[in-house]
PDB file of N, CA and C in Angstrom:
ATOM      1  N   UNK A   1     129.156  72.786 112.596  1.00  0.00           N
ATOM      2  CA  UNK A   1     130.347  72.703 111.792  1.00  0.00           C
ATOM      3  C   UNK A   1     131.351  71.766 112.450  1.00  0.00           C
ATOM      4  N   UNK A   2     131.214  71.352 113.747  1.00  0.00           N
ATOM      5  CA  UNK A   2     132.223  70.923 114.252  1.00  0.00           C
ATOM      6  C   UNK A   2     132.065  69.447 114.041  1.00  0.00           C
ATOM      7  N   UNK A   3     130.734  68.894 114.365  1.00  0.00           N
ATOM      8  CA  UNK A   3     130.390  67.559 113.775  1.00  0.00           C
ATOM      9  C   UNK A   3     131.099  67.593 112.233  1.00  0.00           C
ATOM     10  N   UNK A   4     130.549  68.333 111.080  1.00  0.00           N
ATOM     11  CA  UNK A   4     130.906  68.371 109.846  1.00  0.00           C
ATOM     12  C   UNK A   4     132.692  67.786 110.134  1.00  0.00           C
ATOM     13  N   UNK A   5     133.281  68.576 110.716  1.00  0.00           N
ATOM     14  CA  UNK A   5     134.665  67.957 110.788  1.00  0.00           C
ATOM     15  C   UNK A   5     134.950  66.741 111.466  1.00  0.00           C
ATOM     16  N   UNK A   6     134.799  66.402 112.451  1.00  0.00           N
ATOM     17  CA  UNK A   6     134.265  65.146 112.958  1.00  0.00           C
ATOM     18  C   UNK A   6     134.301  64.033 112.259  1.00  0.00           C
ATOM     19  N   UNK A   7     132.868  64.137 111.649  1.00  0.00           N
ATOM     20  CA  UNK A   7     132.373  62.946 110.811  1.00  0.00           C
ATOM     21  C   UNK A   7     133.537  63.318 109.377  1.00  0.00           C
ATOM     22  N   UNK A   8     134.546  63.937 108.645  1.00  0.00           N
ATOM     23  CA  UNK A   8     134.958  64.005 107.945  1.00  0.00           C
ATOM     24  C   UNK A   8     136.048  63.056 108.187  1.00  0.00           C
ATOM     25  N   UNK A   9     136.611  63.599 109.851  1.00  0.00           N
ATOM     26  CA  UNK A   9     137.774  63.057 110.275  1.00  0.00           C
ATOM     27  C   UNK A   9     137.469  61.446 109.855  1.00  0.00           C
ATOM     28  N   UNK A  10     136.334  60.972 110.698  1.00  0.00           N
ATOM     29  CA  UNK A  10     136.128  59.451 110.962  1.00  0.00           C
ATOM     30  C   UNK A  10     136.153  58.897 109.353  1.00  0.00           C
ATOM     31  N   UNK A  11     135.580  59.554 108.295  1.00  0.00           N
ATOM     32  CA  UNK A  11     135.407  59.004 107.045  1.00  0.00           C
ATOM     33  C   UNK A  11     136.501  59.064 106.043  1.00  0.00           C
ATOM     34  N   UNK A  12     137.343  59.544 106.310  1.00  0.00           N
ATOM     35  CA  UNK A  12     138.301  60.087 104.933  1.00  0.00           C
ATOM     36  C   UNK A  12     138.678  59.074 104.463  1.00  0.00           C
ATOM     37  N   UNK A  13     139.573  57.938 105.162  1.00  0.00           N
ATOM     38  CA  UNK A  13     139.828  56.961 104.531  1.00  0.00           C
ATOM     39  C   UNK A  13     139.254  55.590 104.178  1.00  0.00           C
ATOM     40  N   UNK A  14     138.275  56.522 104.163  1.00  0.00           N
ATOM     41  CA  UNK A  14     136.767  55.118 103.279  1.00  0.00           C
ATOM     42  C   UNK A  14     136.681  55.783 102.170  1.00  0.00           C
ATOM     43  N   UNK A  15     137.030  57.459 101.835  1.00  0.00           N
ATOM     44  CA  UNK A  15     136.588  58.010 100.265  1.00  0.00           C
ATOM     45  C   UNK A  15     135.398  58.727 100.468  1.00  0.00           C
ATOM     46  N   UNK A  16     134.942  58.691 101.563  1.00  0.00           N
ATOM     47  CA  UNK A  16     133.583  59.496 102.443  1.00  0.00           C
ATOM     48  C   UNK A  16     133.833  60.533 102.325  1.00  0.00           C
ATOM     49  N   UNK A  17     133.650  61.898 101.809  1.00  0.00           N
ATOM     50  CA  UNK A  17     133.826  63.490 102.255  1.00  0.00           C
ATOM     51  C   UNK A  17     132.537  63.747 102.954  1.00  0.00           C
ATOM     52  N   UNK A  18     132.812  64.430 103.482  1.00  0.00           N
ATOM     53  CA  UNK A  18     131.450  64.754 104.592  1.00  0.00           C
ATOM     54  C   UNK A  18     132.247  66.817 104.215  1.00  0.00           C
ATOM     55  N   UNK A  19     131.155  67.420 103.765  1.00  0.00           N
ATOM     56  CA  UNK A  19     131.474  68.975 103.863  1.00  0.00           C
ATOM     57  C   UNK A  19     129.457  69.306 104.048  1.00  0.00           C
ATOM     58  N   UNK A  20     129.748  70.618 104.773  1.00  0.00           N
ATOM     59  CA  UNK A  20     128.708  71.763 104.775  1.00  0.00           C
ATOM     60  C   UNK A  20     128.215  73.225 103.872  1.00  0.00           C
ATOM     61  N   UNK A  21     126.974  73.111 103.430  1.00  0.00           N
ATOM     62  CA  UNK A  21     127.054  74.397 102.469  1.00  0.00           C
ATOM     63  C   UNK A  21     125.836  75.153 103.558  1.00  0.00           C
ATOM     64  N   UNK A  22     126.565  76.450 104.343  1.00  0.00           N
ATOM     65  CA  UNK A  22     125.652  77.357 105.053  1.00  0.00           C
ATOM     66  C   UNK A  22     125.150  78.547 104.209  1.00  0.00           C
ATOM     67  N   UNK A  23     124.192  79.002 103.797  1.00  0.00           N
ATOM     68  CA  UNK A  23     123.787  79.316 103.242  1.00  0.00           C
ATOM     69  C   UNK A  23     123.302  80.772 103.996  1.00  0.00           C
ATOM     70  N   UNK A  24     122.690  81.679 103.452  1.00  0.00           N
ATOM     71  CA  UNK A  24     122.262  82.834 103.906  1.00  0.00           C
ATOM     72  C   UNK A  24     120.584  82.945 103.373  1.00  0.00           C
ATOM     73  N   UNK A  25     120.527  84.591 103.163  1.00  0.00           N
ATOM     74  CA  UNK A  25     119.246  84.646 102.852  1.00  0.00           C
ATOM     75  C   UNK A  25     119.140  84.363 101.054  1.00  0.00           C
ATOM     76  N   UNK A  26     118.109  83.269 101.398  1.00  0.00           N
ATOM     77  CA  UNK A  26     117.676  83.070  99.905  1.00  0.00           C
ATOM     78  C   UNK A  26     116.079  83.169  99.546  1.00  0.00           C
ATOM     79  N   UNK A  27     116.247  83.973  97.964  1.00  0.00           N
ATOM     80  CA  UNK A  27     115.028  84.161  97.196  1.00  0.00           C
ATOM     81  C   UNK A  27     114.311  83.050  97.390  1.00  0.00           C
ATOM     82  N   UNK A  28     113.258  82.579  98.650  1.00  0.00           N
ATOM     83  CA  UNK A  28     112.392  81.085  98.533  1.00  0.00           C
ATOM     84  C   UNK A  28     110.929  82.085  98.836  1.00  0.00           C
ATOM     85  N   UNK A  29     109.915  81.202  98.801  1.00  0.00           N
ATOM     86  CA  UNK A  29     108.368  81.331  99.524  1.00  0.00           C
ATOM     87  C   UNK A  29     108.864  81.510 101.022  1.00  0.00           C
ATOM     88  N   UNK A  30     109.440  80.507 101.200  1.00  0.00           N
ATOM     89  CA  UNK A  30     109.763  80.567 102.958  1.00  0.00           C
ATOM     90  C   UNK A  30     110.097  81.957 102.969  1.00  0.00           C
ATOM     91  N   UNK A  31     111.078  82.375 102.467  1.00  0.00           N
ATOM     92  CA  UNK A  31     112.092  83.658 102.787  1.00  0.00           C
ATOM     93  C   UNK A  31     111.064  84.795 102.458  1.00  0.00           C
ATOM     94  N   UNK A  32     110.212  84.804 101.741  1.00  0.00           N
ATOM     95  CA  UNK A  32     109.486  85.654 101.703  1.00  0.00           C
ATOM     96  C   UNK A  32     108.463  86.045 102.839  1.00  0.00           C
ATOM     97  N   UNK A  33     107.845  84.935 102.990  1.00  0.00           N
ATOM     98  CA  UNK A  33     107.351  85.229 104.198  1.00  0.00           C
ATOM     99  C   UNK A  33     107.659  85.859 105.387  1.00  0.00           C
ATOM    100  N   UNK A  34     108.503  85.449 105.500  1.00  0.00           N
ATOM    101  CA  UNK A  34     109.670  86.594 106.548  1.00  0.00           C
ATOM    102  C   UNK A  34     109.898  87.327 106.275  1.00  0.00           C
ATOM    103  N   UNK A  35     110.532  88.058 104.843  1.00  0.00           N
ATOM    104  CA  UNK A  35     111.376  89.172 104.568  1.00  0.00           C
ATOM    105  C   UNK A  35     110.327  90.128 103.289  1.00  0.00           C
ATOM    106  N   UNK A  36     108.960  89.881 103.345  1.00  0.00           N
ATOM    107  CA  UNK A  36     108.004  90.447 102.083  1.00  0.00           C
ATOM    108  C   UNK A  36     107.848  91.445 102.902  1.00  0.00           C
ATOM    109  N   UNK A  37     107.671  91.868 104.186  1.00  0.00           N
ATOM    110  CA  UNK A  37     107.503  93.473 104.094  1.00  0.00           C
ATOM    111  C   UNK A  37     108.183  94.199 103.948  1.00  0.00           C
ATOM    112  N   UNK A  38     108.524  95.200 103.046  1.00  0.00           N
ATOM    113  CA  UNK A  38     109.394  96.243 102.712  1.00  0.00           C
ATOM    114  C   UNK A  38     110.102  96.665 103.436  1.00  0.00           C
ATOM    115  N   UNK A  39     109.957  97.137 104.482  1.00  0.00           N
ATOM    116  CA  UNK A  39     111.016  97.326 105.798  1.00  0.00           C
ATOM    117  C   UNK A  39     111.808  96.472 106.248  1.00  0.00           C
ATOM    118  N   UNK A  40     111.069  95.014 106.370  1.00  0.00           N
ATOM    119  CA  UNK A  40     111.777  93.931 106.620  1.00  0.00           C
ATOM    120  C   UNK A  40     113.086  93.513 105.506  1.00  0.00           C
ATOM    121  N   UNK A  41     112.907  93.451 104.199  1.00  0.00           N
ATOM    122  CA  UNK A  41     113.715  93.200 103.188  1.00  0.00           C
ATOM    123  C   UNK A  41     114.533  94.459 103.410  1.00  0.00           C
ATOM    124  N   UNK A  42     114.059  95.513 103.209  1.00  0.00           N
ATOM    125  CA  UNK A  42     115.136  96.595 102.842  1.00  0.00           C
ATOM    126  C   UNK A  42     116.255  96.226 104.398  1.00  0.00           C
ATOM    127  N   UNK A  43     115.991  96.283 105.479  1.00  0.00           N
ATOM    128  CA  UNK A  43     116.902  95.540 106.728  1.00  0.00           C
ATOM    129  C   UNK A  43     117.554  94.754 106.019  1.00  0.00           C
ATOM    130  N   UNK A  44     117.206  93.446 105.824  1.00  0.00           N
ATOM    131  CA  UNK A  44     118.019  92.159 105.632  1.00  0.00           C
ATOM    132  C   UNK A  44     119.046  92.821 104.379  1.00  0.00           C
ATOM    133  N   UNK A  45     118.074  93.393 103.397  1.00  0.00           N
ATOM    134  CA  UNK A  45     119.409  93.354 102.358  1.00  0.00           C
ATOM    135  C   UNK A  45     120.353  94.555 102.825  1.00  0.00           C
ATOM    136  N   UNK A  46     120.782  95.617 104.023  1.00  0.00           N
ATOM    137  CA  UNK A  46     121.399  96.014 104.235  1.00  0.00           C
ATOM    138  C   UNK A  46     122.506  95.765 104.478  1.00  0.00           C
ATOM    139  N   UNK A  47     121.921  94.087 105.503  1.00  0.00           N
ATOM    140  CA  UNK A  47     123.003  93.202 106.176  1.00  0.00           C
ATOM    141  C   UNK A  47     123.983  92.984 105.192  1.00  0.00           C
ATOM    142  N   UNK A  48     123.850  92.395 103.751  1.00  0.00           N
ATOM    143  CA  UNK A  48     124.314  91.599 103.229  1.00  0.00           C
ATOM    144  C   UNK A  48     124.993  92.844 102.256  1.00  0.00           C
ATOM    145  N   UNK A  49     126.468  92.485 102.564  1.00  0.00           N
ATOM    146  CA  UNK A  49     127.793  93.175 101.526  1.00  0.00           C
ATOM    147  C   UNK A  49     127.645  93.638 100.031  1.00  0.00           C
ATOM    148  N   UNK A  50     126.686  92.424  99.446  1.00  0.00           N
ATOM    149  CA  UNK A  50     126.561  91.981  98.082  1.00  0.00           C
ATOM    150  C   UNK A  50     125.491  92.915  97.474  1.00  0.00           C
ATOM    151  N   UNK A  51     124.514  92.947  98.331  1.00  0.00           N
ATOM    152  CA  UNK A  51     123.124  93.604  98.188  1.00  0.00           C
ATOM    153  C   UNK A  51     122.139  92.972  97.512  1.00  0.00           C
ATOM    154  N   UNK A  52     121.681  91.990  97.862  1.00  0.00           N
ATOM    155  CA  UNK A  52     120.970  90.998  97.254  1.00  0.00           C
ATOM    156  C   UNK A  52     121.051  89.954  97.910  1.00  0.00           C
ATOM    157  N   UNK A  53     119.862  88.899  97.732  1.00  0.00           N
ATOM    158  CA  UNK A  53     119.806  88.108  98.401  1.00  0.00           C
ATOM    159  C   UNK A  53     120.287  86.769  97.791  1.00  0.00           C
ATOM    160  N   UNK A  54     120.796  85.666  97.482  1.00  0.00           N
ATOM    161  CA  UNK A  54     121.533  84.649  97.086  1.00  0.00           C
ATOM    162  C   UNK A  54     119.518  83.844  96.392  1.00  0.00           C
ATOM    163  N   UNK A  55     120.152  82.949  95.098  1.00  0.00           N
ATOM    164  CA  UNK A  55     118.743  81.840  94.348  1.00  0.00           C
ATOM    165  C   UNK A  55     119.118  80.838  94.720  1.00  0.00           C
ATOM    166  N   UNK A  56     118.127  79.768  95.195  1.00  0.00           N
ATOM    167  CA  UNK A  56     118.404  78.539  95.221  1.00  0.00           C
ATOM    168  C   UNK A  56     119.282  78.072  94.146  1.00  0.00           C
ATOM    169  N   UNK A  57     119.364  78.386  92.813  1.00  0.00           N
ATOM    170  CA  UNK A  57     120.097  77.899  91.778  1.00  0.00           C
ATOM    171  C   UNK A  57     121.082  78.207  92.790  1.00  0.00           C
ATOM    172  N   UNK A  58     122.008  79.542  92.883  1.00  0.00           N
ATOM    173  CA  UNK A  58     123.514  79.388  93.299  1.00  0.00           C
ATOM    174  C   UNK A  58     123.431  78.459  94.900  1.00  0.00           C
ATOM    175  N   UNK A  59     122.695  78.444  95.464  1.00  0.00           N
ATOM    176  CA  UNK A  59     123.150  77.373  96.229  1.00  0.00           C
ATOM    177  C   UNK A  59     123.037  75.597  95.769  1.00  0.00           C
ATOM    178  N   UNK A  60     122.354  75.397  94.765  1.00  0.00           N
ATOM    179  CA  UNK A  60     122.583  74.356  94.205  1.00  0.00           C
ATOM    180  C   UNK A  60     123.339  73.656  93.320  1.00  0.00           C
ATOM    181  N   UNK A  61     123.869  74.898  92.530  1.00  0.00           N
ATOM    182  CA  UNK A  61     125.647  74.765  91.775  1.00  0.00           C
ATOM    183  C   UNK A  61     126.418  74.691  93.052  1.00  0.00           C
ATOM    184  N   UNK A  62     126.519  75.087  93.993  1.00  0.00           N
ATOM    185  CA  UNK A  62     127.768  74.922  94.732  1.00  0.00           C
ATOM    186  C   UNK A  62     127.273  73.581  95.464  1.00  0.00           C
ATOM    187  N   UNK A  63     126.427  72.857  95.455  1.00  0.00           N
ATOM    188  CA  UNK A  63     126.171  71.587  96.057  1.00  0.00           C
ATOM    189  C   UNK A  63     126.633  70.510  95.017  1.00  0.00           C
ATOM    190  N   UNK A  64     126.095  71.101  94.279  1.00  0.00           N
ATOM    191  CA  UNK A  64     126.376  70.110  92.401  1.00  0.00           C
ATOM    192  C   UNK A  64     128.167  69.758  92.714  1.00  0.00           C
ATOM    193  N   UNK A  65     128.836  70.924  92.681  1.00  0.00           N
ATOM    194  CA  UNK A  65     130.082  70.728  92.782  1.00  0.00           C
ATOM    195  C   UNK A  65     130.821  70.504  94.200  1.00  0.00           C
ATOM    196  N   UNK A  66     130.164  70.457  94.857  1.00  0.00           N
ATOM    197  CA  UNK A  66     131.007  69.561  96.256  1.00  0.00           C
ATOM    198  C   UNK A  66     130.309  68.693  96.320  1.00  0.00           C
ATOM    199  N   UNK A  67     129.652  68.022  95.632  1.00  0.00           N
ATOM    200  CA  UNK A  67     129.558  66.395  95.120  1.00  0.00           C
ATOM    201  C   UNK A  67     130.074  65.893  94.086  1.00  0.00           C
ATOM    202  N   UNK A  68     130.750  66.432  93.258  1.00  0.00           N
ATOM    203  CA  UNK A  68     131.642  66.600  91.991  1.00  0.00           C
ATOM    204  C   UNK A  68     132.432  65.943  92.335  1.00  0.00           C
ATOM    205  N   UNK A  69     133.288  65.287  91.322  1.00  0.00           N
ATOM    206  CA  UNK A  69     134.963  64.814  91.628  1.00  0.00           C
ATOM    207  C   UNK A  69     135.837  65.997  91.197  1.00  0.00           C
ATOM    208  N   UNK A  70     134.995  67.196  90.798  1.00  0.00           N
ATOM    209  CA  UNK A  70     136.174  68.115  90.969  1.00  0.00           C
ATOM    210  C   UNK A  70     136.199  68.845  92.408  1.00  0.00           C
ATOM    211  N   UNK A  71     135.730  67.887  93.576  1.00  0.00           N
ATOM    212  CA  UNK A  71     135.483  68.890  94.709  1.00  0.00           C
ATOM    213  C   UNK A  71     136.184  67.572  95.512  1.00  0.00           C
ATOM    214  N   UNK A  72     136.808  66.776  95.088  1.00  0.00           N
ATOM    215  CA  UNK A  72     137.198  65.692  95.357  1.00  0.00           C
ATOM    216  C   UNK A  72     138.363  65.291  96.502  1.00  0.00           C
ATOM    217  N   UNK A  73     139.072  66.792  96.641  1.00  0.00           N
ATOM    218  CA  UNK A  73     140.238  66.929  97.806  1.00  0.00           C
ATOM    219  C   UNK A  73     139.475  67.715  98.729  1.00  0.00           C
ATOM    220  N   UNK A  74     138.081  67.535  98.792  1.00  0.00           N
ATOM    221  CA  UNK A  74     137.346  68.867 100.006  1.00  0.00           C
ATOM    222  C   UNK A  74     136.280  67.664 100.672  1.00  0.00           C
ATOM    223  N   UNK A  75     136.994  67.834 101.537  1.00  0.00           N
ATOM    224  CA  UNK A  75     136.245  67.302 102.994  1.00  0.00           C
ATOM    225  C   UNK A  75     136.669  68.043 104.187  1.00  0.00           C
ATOM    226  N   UNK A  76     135.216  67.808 105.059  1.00  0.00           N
ATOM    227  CA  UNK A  76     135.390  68.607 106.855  1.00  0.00           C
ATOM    228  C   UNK A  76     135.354  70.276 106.462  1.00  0.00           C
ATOM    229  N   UNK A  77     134.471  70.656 105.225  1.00  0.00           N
ATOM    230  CA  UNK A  77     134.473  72.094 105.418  1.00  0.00           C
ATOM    231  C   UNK A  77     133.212  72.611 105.172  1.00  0.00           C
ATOM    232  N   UNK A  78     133.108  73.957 105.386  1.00  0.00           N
ATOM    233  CA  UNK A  78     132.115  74.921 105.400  1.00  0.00           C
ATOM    234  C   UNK A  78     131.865  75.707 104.371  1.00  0.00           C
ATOM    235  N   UNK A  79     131.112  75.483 103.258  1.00  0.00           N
ATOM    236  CA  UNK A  79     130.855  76.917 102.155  1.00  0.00           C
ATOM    237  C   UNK A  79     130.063  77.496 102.527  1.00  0.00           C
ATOM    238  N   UNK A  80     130.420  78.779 102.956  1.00  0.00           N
ATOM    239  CA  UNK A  80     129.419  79.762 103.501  1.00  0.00           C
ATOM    240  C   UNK A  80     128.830  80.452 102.049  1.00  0.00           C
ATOM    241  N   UNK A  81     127.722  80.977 101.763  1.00  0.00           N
ATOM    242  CA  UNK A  81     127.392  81.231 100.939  1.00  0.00           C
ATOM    243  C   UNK A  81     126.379  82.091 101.165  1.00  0.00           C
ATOM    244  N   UNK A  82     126.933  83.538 101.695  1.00  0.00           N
ATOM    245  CA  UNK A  82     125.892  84.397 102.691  1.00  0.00           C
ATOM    246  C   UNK A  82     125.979  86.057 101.973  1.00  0.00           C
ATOM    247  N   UNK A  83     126.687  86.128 100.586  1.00  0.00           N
ATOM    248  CA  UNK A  83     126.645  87.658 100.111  1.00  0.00           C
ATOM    249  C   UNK A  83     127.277  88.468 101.110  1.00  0.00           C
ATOM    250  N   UNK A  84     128.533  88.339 102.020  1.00  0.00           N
ATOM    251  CA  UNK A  84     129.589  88.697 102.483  1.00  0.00           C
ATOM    252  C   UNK A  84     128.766  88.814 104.006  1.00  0.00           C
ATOM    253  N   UNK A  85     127.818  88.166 104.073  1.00  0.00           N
ATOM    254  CA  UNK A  85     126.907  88.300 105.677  1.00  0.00           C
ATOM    255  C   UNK A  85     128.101  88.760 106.921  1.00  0.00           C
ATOM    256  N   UNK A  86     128.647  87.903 106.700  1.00  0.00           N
ATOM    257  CA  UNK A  86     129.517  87.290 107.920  1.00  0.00           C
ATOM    258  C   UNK A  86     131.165  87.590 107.512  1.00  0.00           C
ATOM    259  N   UNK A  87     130.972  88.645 106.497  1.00  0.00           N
ATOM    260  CA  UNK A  87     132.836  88.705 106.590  1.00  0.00           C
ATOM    261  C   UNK A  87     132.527  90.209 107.445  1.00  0.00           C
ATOM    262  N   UNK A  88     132.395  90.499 107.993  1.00  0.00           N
ATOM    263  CA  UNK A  88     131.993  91.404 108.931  1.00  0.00           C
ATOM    264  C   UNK A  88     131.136  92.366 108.779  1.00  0.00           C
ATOM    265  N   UNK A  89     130.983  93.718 109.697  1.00  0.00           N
ATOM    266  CA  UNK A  89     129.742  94.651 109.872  1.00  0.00           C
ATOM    267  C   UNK A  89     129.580  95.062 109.106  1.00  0.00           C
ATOM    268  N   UNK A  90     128.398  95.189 108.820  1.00  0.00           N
ATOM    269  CA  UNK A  90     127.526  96.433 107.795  1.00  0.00           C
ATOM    270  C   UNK A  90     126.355  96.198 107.967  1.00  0.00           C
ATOM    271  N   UNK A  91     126.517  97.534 108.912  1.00  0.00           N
ATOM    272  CA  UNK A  91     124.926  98.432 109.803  1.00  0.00           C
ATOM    273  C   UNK A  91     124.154  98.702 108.134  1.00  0.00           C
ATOM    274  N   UNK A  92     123.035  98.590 108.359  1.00  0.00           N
ATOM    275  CA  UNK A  92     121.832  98.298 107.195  1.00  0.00           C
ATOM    276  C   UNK A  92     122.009 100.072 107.100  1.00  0.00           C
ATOM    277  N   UNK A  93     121.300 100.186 105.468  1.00  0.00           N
ATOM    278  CA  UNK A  93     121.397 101.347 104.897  1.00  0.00           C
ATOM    279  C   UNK A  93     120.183 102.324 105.366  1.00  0.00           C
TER     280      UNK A  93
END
């Protein structure tokens, strides 16, 4: 993230936005592989606030639109996009 700001700093006044979309656990093949045993998933989705795991679609609308010109005053940042992962604890159910 800190590069992300960085390289935002160096670009802004070329019209360059430089931003990051961090993402969490998402519905993929990959993610399955990791998270298909039942124990394993039921863990992970404990982690997550939301209870569910995030689709590539919603991480690809929020890419769609911080390439948008309606995302057009956003540079040097972070969309976390983690089903409340990381707005703090929550010990799995």
């Amino acid at each position: 993230m800190g590069l992300t700001k960085a390289a935002a700093l160096e670009t802004a006044r070329s019209g360059i936005r430089v931003n990051v979309v961090c993402p969490g656990v998402i519905e993929t093949a990959m993610g399955e592989r990791i998270w298909g045993a039942p124990e394993m998933k039921k863990f992970a989705l404990g982690l997550h606030p939301i209870g569910r795991f995030g689709t590539p679609m919603e991480i690809a609308e929020a890419v769609v639109w911080i390439c948008s010109d309606r995302a057009s005053f956003m540079t040097g940042q972070s969309l976390v996009l983690d089903g409340g992962f990381l707005a703090g604890p929550n010990p799995p159910s």
